[in-house]
PDB file of N, CA and C in Angstrom:
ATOM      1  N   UNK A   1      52.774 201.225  24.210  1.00  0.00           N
ATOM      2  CA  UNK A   1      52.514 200.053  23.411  1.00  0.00           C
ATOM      3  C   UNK A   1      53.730 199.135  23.486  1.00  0.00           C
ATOM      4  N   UNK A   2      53.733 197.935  23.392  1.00  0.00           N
ATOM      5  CA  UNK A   2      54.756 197.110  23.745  1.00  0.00           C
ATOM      6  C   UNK A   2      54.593 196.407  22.431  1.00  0.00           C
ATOM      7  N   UNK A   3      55.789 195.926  21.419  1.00  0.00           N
ATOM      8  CA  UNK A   3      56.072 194.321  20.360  1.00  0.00           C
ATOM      9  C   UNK A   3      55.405 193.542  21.291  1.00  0.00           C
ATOM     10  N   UNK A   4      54.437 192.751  20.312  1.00  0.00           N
ATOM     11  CA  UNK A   4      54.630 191.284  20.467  1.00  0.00           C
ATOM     12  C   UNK A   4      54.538 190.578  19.145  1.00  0.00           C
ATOM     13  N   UNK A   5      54.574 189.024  19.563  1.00  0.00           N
ATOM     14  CA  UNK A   5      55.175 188.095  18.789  1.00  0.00           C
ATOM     15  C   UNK A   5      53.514 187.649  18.690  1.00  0.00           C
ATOM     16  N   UNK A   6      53.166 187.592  17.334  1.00  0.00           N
ATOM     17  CA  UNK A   6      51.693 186.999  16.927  1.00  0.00           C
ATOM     18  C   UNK A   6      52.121 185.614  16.111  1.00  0.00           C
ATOM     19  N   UNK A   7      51.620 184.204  16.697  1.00  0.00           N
ATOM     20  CA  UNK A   7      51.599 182.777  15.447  1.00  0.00           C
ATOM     21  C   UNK A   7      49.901 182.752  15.437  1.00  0.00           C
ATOM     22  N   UNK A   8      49.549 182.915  14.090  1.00  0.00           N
ATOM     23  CA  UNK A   8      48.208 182.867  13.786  1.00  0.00           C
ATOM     24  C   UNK A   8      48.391 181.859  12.475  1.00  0.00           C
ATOM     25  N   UNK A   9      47.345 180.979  12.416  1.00  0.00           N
ATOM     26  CA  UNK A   9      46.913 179.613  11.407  1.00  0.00           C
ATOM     27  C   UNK A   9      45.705 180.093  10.703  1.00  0.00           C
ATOM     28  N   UNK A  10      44.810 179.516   9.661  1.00  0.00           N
ATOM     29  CA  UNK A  10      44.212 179.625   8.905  1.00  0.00           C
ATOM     30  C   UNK A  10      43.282 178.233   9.237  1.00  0.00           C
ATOM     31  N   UNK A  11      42.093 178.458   9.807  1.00  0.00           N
ATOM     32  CA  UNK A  11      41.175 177.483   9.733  1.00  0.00           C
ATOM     33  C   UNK A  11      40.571 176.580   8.733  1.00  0.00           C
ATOM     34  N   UNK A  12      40.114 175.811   8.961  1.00  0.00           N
ATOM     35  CA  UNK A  12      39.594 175.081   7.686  1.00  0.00           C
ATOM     36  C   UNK A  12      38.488 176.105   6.934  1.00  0.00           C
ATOM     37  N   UNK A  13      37.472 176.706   7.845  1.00  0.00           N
ATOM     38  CA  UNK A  13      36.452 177.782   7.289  1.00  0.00           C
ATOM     39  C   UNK A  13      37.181 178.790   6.987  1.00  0.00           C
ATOM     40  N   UNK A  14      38.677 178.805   6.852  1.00  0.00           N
ATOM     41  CA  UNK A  14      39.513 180.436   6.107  1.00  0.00           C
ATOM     42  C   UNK A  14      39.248 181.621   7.207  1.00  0.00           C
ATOM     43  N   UNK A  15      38.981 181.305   8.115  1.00  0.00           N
ATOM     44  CA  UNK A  15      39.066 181.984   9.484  1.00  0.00           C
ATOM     45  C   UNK A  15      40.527 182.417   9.864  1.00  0.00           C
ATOM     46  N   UNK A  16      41.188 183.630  10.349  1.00  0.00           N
ATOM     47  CA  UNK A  16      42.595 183.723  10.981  1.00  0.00           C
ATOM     48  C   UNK A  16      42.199 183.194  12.144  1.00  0.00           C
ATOM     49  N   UNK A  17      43.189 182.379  12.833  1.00  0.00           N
ATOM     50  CA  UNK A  17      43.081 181.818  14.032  1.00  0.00           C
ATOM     51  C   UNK A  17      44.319 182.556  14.803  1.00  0.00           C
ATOM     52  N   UNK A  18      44.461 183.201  16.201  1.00  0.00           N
ATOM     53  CA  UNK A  18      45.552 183.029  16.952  1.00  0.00           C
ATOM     54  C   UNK A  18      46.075 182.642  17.897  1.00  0.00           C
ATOM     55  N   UNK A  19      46.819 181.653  17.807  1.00  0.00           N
ATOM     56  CA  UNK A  19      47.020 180.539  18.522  1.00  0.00           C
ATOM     57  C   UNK A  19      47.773 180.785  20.041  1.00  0.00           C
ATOM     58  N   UNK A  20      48.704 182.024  19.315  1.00  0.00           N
ATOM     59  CA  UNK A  20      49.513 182.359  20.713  1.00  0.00           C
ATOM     60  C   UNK A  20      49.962 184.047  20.578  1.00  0.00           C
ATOM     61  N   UNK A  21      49.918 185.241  21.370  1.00  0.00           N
ATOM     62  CA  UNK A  21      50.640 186.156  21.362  1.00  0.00           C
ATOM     63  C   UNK A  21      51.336 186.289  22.558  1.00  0.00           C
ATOM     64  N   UNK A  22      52.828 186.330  22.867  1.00  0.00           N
ATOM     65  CA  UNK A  22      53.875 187.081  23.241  1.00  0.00           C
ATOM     66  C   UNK A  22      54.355 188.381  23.263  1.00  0.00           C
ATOM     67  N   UNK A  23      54.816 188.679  24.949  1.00  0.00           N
ATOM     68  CA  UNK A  23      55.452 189.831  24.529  1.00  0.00           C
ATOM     69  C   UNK A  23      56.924 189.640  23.969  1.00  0.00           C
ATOM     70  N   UNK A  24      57.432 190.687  23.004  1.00  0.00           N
ATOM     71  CA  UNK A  24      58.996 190.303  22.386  1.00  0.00           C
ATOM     72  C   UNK A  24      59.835 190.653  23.568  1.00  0.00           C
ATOM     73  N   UNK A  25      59.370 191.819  24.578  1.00  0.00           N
ATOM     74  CA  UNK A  25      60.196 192.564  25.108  1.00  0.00           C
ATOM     75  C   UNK A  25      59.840 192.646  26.527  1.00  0.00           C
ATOM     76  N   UNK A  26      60.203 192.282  27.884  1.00  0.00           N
ATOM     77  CA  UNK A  26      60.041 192.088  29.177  1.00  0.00           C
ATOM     78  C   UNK A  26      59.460 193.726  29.909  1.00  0.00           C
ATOM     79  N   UNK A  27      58.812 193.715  30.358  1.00  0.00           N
ATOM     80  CA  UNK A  27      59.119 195.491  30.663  1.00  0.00           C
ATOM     81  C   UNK A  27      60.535 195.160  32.567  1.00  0.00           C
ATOM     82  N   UNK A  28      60.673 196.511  32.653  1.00  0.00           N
ATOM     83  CA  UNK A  28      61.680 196.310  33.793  1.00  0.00           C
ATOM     84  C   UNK A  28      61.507 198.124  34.580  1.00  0.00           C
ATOM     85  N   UNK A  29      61.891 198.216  35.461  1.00  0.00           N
ATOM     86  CA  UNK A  29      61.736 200.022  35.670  1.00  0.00           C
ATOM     87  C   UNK A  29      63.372 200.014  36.339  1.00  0.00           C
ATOM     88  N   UNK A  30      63.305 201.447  36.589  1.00  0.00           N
ATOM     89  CA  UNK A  30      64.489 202.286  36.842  1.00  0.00           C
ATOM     90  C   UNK A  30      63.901 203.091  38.318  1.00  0.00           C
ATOM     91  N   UNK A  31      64.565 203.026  38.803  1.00  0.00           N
ATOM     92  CA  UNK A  31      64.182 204.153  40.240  1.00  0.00           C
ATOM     93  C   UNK A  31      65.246 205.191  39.973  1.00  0.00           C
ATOM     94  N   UNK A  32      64.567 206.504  39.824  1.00  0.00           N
ATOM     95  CA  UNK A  32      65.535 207.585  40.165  1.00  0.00           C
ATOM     96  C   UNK A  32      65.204 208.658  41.124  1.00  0.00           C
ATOM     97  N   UNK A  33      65.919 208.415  42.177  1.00  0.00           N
ATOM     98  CA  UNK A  33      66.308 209.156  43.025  1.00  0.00           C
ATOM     99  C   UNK A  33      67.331 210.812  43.527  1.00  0.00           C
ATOM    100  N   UNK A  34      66.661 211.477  44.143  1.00  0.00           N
ATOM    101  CA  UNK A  34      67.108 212.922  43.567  1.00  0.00           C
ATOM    102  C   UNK A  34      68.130 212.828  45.094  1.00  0.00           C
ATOM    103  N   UNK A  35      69.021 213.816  44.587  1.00  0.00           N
ATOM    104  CA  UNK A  35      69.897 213.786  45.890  1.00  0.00           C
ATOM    105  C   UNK A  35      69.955 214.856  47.486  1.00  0.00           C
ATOM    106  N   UNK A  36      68.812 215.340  47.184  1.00  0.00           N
ATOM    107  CA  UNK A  36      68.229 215.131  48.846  1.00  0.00           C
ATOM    108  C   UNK A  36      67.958 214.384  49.627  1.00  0.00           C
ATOM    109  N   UNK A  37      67.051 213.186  48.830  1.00  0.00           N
ATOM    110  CA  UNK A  37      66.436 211.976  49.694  1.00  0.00           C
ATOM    111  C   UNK A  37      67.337 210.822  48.974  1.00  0.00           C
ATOM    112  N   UNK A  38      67.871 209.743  49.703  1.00  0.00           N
ATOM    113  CA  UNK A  38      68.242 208.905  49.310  1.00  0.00           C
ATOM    114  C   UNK A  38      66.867 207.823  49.057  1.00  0.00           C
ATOM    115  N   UNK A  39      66.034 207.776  49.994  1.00  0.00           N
ATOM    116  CA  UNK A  39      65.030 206.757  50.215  1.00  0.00           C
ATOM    117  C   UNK A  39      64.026 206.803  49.511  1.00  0.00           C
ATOM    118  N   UNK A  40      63.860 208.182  48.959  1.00  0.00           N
ATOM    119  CA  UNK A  40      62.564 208.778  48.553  1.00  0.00           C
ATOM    120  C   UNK A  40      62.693 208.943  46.958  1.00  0.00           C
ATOM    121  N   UNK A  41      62.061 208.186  45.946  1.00  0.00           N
ATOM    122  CA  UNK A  41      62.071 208.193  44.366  1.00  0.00           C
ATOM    123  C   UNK A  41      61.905 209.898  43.806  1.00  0.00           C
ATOM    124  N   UNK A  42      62.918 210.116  43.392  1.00  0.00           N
ATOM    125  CA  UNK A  42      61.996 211.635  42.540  1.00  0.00           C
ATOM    126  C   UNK A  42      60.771 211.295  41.773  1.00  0.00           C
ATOM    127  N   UNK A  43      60.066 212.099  41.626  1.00  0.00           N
ATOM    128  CA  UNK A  43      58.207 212.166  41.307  1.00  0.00           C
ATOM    129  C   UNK A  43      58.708 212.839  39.865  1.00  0.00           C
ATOM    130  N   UNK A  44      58.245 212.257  38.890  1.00  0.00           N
ATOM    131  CA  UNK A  44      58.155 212.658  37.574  1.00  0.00           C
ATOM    132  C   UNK A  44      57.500 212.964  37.298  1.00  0.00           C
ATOM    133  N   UNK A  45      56.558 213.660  35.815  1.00  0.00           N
ATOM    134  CA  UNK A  45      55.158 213.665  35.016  1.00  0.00           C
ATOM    135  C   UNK A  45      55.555 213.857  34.175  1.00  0.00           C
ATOM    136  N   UNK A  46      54.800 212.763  33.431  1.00  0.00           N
ATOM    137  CA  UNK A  46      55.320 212.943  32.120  1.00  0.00           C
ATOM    138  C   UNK A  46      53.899 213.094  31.269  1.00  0.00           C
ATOM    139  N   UNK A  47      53.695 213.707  30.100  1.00  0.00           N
ATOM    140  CA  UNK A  47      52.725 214.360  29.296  1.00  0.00           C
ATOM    141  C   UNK A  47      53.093 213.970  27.771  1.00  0.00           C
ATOM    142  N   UNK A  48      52.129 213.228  27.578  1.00  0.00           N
ATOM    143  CA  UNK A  48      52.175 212.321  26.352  1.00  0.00           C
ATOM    144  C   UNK A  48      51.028 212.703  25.534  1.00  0.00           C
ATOM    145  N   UNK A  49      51.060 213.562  24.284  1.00  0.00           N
ATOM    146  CA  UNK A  49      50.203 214.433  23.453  1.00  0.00           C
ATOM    147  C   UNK A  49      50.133 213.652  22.493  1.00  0.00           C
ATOM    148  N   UNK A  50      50.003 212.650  21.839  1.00  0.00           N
ATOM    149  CA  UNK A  50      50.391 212.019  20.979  1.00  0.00           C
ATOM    150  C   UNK A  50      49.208 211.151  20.132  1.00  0.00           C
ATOM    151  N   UNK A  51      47.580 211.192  21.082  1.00  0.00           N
ATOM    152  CA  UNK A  51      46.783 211.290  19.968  1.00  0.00           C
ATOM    153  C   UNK A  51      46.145 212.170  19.693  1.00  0.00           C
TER     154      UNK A  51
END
Protein backbone atom coordinates (compact mmCIF):
# COMPACT_ATOMS: atom_id res chain seq x y z
CA UNK A 1 0.00 0.00 0.00
CA UNK A 2 1.52 3.31 -0.73
CA UNK A 3 0.37 7.29 1.22
CA UNK A 4 -1.33 9.36 -0.82
CA UNK A 5 -2.32 12.87 -0.72
CA UNK A 6 -6.39 13.08 -1.11
CA UNK A 7 -8.00 17.18 -1.89
CA UNK A 8 -11.68 16.33 -1.86
CA UNK A 9 -14.58 19.41 -1.95
CA UNK A 10 -18.13 19.16 -1.01
CA UNK A 11 -20.63 19.61 -3.85
CA UNK A 12 -23.45 21.74 -3.93
CA UNK A 13 -25.79 18.32 -3.62
CA UNK A 14 -23.36 17.54 -0.26
CA UNK A 15 -21.71 14.97 -2.42
CA UNK A 16 -17.67 14.33 -1.44
CA UNK A 17 -16.03 15.22 -4.55
CA UNK A 18 -12.24 14.20 -5.36
CA UNK A 19 -10.65 16.43 -7.17
CA UNK A 20 -7.10 15.11 -7.10
CA UNK A 21 -5.14 12.03 -5.45
CA UNK A 22 -1.29 11.87 -5.25
CA UNK A 23 1.19 9.67 -4.40
CA UNK A 24 3.14 11.27 -1.08
CA UNK A 25 5.95 8.91 -1.75
CA UNK A 26 7.84 8.00 -5.28
CA UNK A 27 8.45 4.23 -5.27
CA UNK A 28 12.36 3.51 -6.39
CA UNK A 29 14.04 -0.28 -6.17
CA UNK A 30 17.36 -1.58 -4.99
CA UNK A 31 19.19 -4.38 -6.97
CA UNK A 32 20.91 -6.83 -4.81
CA UNK A 33 23.32 -8.79 -6.07
CA UNK A 34 24.95 -11.94 -4.47
CA UNK A 35 28.64 -12.36 -4.83
CA UNK A 36 29.01 -15.08 -7.23
CA UNK A 37 27.37 -13.28 -10.06
CA UNK A 38 28.13 -9.80 -10.44
CA UNK A 39 25.52 -9.43 -13.41
CA UNK A 40 22.97 -11.61 -12.13
CA UNK A 41 20.29 -9.98 -9.25
CA UNK A 42 19.90 -12.44 -6.25
CA UNK A 43 16.19 -13.96 -6.51
CA UNK A 44 14.31 -13.25 -3.33
CA UNK A 45 10.66 -14.47 -2.01
CA UNK A 46 9.17 -12.87 0.04
CA UNK A 47 5.80 -14.22 1.92
CA UNK A 48 3.45 -11.73 3.12
CA UNK A 49 0.69 -13.42 5.62
CA UNK A 50 -0.87 -10.47 6.57
CA UNK A 51 -4.54 -10.89 5.62
Amino acid sequence: MIPVSVSAATSSSGATVYSSVRPQQTLSTTVIRSAQSHSDPTRLEVVYSGF
